[in-house]
N, C-alpha and C. Protein backbone atom coordinates (compact mmCIF):
# COMPACT_ATOMS: atom_id res chain seq x y z
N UNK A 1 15.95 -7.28 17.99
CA UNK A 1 15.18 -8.51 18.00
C UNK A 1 13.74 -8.25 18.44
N UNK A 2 13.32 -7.37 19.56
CA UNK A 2 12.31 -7.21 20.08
C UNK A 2 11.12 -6.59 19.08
N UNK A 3 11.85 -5.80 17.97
CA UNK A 3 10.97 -4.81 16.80
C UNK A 3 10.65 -5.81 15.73
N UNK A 4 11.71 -7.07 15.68
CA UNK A 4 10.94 -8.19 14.57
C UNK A 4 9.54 -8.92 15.34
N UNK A 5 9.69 -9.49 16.63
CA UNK A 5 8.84 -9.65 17.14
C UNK A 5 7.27 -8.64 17.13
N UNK A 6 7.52 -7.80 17.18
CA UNK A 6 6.10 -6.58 16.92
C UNK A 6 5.95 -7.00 15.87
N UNK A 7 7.11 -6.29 14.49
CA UNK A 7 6.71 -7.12 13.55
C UNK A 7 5.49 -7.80 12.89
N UNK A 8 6.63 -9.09 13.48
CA UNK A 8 6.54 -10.55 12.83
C UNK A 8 4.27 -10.60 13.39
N UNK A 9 3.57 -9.95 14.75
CA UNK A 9 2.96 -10.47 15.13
C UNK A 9 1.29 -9.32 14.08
N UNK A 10 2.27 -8.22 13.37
CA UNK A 10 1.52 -7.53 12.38
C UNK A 10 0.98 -8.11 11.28
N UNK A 11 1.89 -9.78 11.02
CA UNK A 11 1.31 -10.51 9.93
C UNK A 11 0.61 -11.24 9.87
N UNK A 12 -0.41 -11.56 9.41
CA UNK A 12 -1.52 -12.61 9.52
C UNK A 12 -1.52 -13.57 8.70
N UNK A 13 -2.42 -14.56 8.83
CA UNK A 13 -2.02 -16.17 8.10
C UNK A 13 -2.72 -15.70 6.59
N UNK A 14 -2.21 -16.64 5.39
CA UNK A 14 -2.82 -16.37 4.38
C UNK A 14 -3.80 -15.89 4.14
N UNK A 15 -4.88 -15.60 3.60
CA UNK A 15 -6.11 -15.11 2.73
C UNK A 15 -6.53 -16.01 1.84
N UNK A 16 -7.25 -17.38 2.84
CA UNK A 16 -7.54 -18.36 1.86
C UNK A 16 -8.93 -18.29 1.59
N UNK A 17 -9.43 -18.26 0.83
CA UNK A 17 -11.06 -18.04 0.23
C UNK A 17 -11.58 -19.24 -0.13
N UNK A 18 -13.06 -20.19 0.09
CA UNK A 18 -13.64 -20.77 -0.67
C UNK A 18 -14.23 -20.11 -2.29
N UNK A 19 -13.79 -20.55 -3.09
CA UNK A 19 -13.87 -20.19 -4.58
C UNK A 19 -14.47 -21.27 -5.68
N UNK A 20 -14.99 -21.03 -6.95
CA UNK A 20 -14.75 -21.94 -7.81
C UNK A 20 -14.34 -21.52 -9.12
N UNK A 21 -13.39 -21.98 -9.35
CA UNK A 21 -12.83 -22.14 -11.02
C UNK A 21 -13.76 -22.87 -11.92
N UNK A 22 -14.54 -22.37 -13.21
CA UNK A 22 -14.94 -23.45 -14.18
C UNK A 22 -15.45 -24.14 -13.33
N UNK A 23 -16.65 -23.74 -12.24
CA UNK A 23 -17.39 -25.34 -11.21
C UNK A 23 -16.87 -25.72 -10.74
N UNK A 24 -15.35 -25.93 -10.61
CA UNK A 24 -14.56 -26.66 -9.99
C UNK A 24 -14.52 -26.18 -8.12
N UNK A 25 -15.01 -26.65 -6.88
CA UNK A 25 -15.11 -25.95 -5.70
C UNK A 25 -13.27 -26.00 -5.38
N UNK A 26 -12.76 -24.93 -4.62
CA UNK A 26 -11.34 -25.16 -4.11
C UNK A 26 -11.17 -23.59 -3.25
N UNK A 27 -10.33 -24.24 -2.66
CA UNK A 27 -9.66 -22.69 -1.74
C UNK A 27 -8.27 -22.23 -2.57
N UNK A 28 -8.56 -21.18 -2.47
CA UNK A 28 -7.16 -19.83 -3.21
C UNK A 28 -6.85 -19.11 -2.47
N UNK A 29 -5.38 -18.64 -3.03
CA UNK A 29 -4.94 -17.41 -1.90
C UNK A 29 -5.25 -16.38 -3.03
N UNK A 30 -6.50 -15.54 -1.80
CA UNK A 30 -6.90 -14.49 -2.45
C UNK A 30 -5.82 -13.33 -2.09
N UNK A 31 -5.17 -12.42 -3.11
CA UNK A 31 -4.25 -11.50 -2.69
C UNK A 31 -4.68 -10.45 -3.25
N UNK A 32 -5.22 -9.61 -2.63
CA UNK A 32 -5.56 -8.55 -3.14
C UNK A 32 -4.53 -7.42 -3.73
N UNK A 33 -3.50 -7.44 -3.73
CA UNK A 33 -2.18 -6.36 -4.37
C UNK A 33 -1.72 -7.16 -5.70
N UNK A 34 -1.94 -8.11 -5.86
CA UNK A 34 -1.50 -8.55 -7.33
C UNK A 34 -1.96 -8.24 -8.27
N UNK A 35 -1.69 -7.74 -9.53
CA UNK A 35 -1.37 -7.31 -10.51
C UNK A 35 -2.25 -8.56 -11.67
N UNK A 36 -1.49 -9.21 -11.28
CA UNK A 36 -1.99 -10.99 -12.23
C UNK A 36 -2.73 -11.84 -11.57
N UNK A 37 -3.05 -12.10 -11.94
CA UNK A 37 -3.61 -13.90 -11.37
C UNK A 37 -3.08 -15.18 -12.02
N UNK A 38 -2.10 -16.23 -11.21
CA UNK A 38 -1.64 -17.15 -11.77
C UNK A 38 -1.71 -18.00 -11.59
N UNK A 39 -1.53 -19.07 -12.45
CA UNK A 39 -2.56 -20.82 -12.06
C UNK A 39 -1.24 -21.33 -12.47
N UNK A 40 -0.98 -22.51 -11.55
CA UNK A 40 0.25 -23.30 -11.33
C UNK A 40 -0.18 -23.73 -12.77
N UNK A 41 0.26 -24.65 -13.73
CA UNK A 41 0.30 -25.67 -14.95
C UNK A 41 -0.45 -27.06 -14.51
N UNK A 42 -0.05 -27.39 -13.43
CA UNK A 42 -0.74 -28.93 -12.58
C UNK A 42 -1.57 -28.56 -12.51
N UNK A 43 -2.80 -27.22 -12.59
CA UNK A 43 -4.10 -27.01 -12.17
C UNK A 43 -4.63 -27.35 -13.27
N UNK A 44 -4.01 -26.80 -14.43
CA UNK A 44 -4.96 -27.13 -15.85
C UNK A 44 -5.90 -28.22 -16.35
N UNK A 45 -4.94 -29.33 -15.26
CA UNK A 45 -5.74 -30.95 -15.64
C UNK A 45 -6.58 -30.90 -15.37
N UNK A 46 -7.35 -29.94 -14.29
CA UNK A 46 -8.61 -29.74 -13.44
C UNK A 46 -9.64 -29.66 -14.68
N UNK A 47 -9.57 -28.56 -15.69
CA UNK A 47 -10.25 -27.90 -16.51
C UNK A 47 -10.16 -28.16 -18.13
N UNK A 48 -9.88 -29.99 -18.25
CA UNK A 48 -9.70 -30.22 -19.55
C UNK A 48 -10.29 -29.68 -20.77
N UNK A 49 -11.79 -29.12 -20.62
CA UNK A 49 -11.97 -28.15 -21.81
C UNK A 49 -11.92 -26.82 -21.69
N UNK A 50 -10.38 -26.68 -21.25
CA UNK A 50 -10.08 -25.24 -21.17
C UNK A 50 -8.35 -25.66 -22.06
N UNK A 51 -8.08 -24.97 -22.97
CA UNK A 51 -6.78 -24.98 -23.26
C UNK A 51 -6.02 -23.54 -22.97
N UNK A 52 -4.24 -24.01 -22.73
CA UNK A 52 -3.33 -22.97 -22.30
C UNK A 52 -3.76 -22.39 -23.91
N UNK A 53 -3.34 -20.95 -23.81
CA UNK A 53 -3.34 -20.26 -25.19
C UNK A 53 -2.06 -19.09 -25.13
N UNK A 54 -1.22 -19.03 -26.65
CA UNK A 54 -0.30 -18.41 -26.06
C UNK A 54 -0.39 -16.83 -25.42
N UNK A 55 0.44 -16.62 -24.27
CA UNK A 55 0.22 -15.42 -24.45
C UNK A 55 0.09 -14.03 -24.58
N UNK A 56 1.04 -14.07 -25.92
CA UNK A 56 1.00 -13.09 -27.04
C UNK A 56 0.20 -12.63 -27.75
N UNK A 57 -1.30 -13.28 -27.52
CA UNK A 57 -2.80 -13.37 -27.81
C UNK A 57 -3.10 -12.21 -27.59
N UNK A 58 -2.79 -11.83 -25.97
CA UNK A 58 -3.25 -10.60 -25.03
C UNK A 58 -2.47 -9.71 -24.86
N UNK A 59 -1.40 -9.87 -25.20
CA UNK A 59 -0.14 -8.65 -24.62
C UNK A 59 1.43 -9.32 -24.76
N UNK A 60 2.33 -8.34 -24.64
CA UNK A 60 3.32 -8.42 -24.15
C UNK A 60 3.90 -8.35 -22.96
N UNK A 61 3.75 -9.33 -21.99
CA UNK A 61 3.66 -8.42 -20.72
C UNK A 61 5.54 -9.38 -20.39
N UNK A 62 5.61 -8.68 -18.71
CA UNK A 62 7.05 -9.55 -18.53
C UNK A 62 6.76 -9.72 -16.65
N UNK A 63 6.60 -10.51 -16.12
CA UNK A 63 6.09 -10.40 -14.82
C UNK A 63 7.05 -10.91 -13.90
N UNK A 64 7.50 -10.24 -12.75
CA UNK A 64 8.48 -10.82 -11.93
C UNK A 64 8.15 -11.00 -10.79
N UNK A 65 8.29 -11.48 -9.26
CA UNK A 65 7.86 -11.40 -8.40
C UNK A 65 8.28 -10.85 -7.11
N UNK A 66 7.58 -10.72 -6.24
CA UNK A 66 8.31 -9.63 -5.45
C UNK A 66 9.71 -9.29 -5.24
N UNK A 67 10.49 -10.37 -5.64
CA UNK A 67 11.92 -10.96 -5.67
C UNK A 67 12.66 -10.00 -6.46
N UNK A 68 11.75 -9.62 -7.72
CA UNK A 68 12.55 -9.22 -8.53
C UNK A 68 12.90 -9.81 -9.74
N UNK A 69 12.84 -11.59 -9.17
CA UNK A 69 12.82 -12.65 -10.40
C UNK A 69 11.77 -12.72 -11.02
N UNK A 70 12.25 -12.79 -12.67
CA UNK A 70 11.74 -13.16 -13.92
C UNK A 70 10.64 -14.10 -13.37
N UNK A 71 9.14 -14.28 -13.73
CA UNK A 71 8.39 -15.70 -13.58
C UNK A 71 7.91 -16.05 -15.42
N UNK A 72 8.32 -16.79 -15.54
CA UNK A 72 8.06 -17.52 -16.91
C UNK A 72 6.90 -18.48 -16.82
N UNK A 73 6.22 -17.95 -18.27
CA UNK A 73 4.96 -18.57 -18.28
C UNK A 73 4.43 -19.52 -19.31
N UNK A 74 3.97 -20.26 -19.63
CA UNK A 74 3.49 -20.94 -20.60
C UNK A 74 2.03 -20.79 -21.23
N UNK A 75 1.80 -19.62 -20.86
CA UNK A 75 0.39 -19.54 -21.51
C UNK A 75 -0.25 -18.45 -20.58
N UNK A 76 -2.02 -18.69 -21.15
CA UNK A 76 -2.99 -18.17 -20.14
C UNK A 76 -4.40 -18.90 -19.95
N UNK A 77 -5.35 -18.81 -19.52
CA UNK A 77 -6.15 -19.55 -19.50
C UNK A 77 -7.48 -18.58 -18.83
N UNK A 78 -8.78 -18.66 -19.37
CA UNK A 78 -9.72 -17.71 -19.46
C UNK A 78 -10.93 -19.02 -18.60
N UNK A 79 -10.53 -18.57 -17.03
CA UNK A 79 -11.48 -19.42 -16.47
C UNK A 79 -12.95 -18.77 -15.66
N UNK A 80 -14.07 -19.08 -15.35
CA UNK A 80 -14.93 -18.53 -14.60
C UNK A 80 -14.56 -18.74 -13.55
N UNK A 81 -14.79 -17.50 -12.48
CA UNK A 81 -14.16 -17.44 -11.37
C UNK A 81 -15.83 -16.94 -10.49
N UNK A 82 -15.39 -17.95 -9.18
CA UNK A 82 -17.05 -17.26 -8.34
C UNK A 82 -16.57 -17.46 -6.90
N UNK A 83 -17.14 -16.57 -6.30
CA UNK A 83 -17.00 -16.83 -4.66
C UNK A 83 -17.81 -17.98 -4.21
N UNK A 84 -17.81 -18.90 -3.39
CA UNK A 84 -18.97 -20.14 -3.48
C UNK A 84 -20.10 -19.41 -3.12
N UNK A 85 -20.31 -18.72 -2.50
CA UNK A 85 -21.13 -17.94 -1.56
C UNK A 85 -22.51 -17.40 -2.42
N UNK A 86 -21.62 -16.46 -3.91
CA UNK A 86 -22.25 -15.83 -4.88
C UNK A 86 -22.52 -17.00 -6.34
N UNK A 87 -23.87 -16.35 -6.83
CA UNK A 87 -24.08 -17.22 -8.12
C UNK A 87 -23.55 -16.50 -9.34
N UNK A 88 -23.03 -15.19 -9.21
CA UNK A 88 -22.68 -14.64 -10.10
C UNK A 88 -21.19 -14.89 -10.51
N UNK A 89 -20.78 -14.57 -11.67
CA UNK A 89 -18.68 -15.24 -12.24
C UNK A 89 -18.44 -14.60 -12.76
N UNK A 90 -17.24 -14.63 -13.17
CA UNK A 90 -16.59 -13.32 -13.49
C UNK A 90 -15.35 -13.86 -14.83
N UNK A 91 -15.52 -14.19 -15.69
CA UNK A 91 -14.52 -14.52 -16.50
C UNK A 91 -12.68 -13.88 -16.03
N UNK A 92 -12.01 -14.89 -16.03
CA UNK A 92 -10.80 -14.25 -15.35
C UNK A 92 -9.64 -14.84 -16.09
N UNK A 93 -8.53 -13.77 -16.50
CA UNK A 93 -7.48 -14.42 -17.32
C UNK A 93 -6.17 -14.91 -16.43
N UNK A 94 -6.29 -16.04 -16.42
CA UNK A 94 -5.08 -16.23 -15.07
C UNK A 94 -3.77 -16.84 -16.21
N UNK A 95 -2.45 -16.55 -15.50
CA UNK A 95 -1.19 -16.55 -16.28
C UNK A 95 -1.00 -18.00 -16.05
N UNK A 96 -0.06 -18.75 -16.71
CA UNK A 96 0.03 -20.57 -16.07
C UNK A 96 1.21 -20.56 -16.32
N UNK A 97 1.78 -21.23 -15.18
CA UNK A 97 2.72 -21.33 -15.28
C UNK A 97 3.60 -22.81 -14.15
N UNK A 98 4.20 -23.31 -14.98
CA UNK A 98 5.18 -24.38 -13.72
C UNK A 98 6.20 -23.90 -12.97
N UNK A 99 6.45 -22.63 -13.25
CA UNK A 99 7.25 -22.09 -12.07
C UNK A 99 7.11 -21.86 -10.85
N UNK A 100 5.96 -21.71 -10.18
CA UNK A 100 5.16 -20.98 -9.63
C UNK A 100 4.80 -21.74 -8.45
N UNK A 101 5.17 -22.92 -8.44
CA UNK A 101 4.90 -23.72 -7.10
C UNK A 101 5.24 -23.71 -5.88
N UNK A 102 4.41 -22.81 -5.08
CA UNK A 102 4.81 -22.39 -3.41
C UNK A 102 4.46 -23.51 -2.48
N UNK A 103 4.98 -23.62 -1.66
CA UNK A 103 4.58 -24.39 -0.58
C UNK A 103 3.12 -24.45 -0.24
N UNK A 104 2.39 -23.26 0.04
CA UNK A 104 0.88 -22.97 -0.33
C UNK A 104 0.37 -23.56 -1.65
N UNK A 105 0.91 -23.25 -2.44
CA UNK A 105 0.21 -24.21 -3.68
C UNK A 105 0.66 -25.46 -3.80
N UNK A 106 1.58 -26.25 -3.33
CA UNK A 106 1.28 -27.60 -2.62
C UNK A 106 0.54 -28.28 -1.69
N UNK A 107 0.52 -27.36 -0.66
CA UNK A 107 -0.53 -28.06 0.11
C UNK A 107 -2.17 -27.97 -0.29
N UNK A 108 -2.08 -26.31 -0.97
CA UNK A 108 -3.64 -26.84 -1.39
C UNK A 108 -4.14 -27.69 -2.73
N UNK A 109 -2.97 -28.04 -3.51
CA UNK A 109 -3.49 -29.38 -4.85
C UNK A 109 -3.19 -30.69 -3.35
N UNK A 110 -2.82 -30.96 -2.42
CA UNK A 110 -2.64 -32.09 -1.46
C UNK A 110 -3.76 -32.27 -0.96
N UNK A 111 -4.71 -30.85 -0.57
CA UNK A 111 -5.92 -30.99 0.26
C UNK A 111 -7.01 -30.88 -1.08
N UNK A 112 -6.97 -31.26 -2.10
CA UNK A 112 -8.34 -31.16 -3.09
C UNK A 112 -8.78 -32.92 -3.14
């Protein structure tokens, strides 16, 4: 019990960043070890002239999560991405998906 405690006190709170999507201002969990970048499906409404596109466009890919489980996607979506900080963006292909809804990505569509 005493070694989860050490542990448990090695982990630190999310990696939430001020960001903007497409202009849009919002905080993200920035994760630096991921592979993908993925946008819940409820975000899309944010960015109405952006459409999901399928995508088989870009690849075949098959993405699971640390779990191991399958994450199924409905698309992708090619948004500008900026630190608020910086004026410069970065075109970014994020995966979309309605699977994908963490407790973290509830509370932050609650706090927009």
């Amino acid at each position: 019990m005493e070694d989860k405690v050490k542990l448990a006190s090695l982990v630190g709170d999310e990696c939430l960043i001020d960001c903007s999507l497409n202009g849009t201002k919002m905080k993200a969990l920035w994760d630096t070890g991921a592979q993908v970048s993925i946008l819940p499906s409820s975000y899309t409404s944010l960015f109405p002239e952006t459409c999901v596109k399928p995508i088989d466009e870009i690849a075949e890919i098959s993405v699971k999560s640390a779990t191991g489980t399958p994450i199924p996607f409905d698309g992708y979506v090619e948004l500008n991405f900026s630190i608020s900080q910086t004026q410069e963006s970065l075109t970014v292909p994020f995966l979309v998906s309605s699977a994908c809804m963490s407790e973290i990505t509830r509370q932050l569509l609650d706090s927009m």
